[in-house]
N, C-alpha and C. Protein backbone atom coordinates (compact mmCIF):
# COMPACT_ATOMS: atom_id res chain seq x y z
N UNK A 1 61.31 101.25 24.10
CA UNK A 1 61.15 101.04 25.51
C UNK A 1 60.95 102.40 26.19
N UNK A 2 60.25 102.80 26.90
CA UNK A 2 59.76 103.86 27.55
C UNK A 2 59.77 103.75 29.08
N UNK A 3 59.89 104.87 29.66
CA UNK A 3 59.94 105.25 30.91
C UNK A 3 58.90 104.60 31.76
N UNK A 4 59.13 103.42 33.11
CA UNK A 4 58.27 103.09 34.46
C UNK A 4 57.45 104.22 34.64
N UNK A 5 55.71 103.97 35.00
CA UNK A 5 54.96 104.83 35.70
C UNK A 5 55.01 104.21 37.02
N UNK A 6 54.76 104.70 38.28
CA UNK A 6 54.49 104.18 39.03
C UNK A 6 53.17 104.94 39.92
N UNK A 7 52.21 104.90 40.48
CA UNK A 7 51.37 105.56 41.18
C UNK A 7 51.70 105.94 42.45
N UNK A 8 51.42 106.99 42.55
CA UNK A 8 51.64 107.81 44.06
C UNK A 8 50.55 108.48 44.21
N UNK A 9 49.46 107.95 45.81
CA UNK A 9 48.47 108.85 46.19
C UNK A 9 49.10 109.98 46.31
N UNK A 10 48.16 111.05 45.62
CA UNK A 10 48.09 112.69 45.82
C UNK A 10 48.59 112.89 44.90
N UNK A 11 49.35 112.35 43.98
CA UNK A 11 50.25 112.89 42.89
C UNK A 11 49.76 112.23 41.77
N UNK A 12 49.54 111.05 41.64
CA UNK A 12 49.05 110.24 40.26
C UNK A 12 50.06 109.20 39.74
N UNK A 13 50.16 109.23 38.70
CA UNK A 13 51.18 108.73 37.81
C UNK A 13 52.55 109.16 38.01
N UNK A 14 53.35 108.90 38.18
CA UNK A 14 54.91 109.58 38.05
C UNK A 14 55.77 108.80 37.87
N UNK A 15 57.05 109.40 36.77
CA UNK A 15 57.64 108.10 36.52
C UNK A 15 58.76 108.03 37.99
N UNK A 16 59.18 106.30 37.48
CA UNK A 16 59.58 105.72 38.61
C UNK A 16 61.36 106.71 39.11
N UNK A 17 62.00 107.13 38.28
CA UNK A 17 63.23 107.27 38.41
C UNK A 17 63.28 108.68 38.72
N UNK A 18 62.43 108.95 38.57
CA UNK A 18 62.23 110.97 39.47
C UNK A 18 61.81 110.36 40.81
N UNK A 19 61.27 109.62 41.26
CA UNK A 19 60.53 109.42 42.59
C UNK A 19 61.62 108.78 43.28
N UNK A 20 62.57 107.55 42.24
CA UNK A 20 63.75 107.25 43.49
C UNK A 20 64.64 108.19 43.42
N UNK A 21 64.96 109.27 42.68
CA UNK A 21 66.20 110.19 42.75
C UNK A 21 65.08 110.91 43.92
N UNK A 22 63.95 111.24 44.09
CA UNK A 22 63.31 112.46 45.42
C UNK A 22 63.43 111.56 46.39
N UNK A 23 63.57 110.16 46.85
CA UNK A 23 63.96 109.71 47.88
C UNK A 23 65.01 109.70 48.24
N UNK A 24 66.25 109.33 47.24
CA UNK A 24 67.68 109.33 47.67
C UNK A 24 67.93 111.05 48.17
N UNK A 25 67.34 111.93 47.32
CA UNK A 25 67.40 113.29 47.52
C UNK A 25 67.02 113.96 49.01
N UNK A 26 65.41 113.46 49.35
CA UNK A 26 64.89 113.78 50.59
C UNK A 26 64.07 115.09 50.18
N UNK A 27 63.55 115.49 48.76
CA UNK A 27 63.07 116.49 48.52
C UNK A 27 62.48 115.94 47.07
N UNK A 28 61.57 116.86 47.10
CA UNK A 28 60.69 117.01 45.53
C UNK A 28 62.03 117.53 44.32
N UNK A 29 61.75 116.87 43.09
CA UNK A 29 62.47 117.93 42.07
C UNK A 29 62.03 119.44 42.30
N UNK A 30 63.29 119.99 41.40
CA UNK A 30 62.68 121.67 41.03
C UNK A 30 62.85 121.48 39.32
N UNK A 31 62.12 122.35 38.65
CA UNK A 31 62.02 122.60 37.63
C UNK A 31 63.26 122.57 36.80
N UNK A 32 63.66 121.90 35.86
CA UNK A 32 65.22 122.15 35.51
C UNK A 32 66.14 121.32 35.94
N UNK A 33 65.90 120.35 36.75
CA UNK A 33 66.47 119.16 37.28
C UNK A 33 66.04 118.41 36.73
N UNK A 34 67.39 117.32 35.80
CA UNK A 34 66.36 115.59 34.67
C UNK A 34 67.48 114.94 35.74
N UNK A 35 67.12 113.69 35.38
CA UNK A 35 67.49 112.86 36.77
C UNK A 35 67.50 111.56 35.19
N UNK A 36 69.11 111.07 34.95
CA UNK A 36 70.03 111.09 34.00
C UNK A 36 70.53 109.28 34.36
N UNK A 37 70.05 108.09 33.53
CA UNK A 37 70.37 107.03 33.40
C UNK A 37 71.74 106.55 33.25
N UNK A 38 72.87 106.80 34.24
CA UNK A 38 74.54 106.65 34.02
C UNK A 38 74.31 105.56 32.44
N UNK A 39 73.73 104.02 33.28
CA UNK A 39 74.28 102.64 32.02
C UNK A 39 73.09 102.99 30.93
N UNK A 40 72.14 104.15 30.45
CA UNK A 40 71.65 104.28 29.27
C UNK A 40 69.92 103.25 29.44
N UNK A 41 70.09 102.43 30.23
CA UNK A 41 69.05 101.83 30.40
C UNK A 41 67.68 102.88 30.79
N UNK A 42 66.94 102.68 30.27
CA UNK A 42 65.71 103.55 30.93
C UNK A 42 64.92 102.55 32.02
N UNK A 43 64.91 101.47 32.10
CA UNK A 43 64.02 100.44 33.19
C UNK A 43 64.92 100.47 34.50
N UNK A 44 66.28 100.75 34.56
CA UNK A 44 67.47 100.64 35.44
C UNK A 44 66.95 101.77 36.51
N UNK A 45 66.63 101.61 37.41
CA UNK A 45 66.00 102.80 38.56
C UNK A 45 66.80 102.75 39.97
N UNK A 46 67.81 101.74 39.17
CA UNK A 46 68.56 101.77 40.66
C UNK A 46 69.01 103.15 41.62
N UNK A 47 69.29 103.52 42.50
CA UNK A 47 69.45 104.50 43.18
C UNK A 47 71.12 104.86 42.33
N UNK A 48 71.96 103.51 42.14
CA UNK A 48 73.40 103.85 42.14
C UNK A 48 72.95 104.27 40.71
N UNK A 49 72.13 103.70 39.89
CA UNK A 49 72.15 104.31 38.44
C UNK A 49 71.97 105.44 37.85
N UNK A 50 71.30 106.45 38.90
CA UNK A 50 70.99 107.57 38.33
C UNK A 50 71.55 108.95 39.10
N UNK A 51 71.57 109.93 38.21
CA UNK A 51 72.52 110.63 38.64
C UNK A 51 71.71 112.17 38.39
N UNK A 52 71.67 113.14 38.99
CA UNK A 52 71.08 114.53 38.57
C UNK A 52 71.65 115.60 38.38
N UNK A 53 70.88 116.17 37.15
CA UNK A 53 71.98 116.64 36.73
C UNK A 53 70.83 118.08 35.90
N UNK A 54 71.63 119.38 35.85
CA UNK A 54 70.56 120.35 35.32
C UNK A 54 70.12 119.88 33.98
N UNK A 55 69.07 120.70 33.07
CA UNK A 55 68.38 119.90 31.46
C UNK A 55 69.78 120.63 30.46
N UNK A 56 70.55 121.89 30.78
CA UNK A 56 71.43 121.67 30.12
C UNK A 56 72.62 121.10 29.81
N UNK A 57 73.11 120.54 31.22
CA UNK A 57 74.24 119.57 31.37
C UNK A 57 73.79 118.16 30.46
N UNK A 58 72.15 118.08 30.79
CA UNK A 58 71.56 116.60 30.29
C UNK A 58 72.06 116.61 28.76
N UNK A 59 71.49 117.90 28.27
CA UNK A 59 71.11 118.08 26.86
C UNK A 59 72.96 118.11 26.20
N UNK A 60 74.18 118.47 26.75
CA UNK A 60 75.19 118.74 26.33
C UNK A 60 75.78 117.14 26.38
N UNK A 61 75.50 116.48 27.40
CA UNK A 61 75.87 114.91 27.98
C UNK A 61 75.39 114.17 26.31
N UNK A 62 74.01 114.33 25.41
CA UNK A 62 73.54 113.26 24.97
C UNK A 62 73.91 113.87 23.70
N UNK A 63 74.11 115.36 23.29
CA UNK A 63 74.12 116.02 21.73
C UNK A 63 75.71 117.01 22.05
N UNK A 64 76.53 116.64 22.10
CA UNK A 64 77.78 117.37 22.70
C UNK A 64 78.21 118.16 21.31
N UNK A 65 77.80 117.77 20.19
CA UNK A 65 77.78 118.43 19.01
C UNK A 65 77.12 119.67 18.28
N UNK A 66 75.83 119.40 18.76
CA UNK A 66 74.39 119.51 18.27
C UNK A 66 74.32 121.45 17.99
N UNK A 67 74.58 121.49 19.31
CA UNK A 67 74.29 123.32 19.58
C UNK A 67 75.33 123.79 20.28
N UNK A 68 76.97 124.45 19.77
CA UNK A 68 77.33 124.52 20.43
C UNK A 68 76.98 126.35 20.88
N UNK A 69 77.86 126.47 21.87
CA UNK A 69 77.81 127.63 22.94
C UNK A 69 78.75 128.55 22.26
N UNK A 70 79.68 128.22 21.61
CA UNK A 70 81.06 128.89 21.18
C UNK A 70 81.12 128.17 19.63
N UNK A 71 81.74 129.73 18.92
CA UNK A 71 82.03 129.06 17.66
C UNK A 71 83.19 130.19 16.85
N UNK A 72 83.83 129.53 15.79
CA UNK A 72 84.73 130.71 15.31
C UNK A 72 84.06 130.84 14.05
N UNK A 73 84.37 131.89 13.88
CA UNK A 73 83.92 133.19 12.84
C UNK A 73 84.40 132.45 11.36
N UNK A 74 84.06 132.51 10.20
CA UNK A 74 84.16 131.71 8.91
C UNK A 74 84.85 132.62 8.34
N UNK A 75 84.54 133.94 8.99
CA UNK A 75 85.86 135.28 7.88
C UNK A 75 86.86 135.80 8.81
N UNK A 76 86.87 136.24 10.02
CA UNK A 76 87.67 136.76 10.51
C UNK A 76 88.31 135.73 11.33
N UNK A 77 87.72 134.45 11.65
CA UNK A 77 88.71 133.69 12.50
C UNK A 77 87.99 133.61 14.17
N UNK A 78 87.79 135.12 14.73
CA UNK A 78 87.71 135.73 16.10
C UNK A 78 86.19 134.07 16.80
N UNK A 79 86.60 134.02 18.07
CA UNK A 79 85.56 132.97 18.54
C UNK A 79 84.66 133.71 19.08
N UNK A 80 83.50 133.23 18.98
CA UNK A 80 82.01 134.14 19.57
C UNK A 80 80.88 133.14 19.90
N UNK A 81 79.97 133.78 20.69
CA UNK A 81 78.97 133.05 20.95
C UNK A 81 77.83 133.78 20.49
N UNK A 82 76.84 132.59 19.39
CA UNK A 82 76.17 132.74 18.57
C UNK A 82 74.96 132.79 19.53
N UNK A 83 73.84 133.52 18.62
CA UNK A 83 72.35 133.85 19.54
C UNK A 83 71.76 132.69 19.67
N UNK A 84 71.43 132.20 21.05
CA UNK A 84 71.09 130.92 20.99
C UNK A 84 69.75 130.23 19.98
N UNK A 85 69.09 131.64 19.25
CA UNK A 85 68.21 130.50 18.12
C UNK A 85 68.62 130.13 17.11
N UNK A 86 70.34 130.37 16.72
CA UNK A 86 70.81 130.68 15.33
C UNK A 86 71.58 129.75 16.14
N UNK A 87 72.50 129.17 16.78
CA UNK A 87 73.35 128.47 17.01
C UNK A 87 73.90 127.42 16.23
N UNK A 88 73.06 126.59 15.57
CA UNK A 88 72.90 125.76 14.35
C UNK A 88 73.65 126.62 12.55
N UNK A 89 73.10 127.45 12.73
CA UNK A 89 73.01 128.91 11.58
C UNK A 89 74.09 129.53 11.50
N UNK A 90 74.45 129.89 12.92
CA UNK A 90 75.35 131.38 12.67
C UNK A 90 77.11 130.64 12.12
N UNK A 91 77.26 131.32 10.96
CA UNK A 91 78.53 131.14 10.25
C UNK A 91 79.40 131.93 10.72
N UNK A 92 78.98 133.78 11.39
CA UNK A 92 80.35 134.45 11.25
C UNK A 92 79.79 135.23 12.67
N UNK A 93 80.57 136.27 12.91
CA UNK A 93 80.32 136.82 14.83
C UNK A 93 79.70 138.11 14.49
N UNK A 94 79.34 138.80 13.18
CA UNK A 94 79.16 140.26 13.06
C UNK A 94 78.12 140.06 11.40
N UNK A 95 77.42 141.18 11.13
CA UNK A 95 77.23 141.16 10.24
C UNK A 95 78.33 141.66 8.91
N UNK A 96 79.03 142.75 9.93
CA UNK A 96 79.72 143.24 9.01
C UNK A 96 81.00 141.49 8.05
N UNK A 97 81.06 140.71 9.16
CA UNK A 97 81.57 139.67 8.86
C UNK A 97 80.60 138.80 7.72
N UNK A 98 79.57 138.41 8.24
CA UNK A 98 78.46 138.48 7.28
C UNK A 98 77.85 138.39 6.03
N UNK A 99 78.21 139.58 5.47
CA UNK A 99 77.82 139.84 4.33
C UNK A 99 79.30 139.87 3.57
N UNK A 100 80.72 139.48 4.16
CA UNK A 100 82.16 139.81 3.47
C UNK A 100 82.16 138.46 3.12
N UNK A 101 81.30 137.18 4.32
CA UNK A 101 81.61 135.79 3.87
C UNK A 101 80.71 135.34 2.96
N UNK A 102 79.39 135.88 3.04
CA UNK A 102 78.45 135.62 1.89
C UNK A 102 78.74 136.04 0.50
N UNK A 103 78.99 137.42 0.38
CA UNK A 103 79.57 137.78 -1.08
C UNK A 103 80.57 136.82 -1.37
N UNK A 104 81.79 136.55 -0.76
CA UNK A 104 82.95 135.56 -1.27
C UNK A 104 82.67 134.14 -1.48
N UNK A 105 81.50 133.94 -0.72
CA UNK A 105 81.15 132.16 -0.67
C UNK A 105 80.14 132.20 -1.99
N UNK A 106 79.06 132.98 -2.28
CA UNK A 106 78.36 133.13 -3.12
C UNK A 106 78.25 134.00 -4.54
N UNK A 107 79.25 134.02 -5.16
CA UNK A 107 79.47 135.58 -5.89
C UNK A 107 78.48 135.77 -6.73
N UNK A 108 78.03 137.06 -7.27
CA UNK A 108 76.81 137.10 -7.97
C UNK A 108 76.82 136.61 -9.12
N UNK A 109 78.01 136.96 -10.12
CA UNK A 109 78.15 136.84 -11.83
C UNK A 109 79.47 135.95 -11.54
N UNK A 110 79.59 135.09 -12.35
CA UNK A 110 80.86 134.54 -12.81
C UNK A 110 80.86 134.26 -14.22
N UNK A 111 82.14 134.96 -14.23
CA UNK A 111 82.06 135.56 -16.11
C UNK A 111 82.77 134.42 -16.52
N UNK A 112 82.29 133.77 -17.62
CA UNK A 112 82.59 132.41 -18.13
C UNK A 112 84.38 133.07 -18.84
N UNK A 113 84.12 134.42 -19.76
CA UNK A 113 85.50 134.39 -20.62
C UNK A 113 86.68 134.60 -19.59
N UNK A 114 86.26 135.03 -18.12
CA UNK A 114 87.65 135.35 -17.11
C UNK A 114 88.24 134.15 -16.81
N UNK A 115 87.15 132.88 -16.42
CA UNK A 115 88.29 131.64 -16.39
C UNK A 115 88.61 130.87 -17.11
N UNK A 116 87.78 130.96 -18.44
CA UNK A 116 88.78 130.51 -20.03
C UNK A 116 90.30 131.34 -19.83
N UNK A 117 90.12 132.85 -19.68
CA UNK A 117 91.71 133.08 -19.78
C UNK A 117 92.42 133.14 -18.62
N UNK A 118 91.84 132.54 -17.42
CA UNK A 118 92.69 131.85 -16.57
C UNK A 118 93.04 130.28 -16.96
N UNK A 119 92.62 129.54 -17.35
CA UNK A 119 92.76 128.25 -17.71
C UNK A 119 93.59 128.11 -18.99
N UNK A 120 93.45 129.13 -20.24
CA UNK A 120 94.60 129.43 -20.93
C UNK A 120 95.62 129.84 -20.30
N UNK A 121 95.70 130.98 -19.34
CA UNK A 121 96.99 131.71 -18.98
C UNK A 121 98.20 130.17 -18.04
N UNK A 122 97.04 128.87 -17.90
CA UNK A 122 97.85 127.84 -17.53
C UNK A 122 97.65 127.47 -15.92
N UNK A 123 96.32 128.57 -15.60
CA UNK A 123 96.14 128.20 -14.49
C UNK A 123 95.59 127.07 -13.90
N UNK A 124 95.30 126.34 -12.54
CA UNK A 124 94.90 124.69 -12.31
C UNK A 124 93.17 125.12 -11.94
N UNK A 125 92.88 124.07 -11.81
CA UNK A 125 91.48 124.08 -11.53
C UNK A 125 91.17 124.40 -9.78
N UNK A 126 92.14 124.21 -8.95
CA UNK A 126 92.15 124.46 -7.82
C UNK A 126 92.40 125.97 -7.66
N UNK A 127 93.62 126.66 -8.07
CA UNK A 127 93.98 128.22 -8.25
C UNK A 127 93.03 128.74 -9.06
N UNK A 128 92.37 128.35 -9.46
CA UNK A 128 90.75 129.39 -10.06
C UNK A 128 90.10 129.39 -8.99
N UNK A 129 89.46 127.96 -8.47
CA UNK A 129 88.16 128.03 -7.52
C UNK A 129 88.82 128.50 -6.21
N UNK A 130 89.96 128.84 -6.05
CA UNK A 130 90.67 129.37 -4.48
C UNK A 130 89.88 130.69 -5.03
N UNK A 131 90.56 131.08 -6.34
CA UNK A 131 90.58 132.94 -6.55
C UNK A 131 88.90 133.35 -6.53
N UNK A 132 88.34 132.52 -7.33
CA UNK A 132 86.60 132.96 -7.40
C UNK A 132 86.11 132.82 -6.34
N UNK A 133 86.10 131.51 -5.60
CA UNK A 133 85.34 131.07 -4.62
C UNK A 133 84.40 130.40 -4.78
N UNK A 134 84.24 129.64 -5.98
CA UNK A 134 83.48 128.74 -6.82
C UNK A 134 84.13 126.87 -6.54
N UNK A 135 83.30 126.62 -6.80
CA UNK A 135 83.50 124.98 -7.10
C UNK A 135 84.43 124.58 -8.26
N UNK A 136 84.97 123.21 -8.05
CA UNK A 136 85.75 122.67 -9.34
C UNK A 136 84.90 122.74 -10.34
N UNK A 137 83.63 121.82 -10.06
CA UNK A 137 82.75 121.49 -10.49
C UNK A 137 81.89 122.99 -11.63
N UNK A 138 81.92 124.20 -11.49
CA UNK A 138 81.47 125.10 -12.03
C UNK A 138 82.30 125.46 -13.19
N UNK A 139 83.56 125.38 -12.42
CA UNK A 139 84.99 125.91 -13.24
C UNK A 139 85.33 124.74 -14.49
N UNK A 140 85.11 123.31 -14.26
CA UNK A 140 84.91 122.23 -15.20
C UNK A 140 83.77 123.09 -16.13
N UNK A 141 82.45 123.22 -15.37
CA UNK A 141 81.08 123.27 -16.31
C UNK A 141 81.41 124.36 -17.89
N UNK A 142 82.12 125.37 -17.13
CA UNK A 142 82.26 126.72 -17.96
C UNK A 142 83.62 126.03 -19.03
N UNK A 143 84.68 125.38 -18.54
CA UNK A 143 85.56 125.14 -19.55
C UNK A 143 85.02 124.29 -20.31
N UNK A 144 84.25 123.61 -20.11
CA UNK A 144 83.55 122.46 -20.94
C UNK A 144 82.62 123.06 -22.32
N UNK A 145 82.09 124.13 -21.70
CA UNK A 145 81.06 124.81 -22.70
C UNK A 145 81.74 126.04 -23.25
N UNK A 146 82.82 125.89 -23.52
CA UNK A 146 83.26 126.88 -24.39
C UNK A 146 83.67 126.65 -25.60
């Protein structure tokens, strides 16, 4: 279901629920103003139904998840606000943070004979993958193939 056109000499086409929010208003939109369906209906043009509101209030109202503004750091903890094209992306607040959570999340070599003699010395499968930073699942693979 898609948005009412309605025609207006001098203007053309326009949808219907910008034209009753510029009447209840008494002015044209400005740029950056969405004019926001309270009951979700898009055909609903009632005057009481719609409400205006800036495109980022809109955009936070419908994806409150999506992109946030604020986020905490994956190594140090500290809260920061990520560059808004990475917002999705950014894991930590610094590079120097960065590259301390990437090395630990990703390690380069994992030496198969170090967690044979952790797994002899009686250690669990959880107290390995805490210490490496590896999966159960890796730490199974390597005891399996020995």
């Amino acid at each position: 279901m898609s948005y009412r056109k309605v025609y207006v000499k001098g203007r053309g086409k326009v949808y219907e629920h910008r034209l009753v929010m510029e009447t209840k208003l008494g002015r044209r939109l400005v740029r950056g103003e969405v004019v926001h369906h309270v009951n979700g209906d898009k055909r609903d043009n009632r005057p009481e139904n719609l409400e205006l509101m800036s495109s980022a209030t809109h955009s936070l109202l419908h994806n409150p998840q999506r992109l946030p503004s604020r986020k905490r750091c994956k190594e140090c903890g500290a809260i920061f606000t990520p560059h808004k094209a990475a917002r999705g992306k950014q894991q930590t607040c610094s590079r120097k943070c960065g590259y301390a959570w990437g090395a630990r999340k990703r390690p380069k070599h994992l030496k198969g004979d170090e967690v044979r003699r952790m797994l002899k010395a009686g250690w669990t499968y959880k107290k390995i993958t805490a210490a490496i930073g590896v999966s159960g699942a890796t730490v199974s693979r390597i005891a399996n193939n020995s």
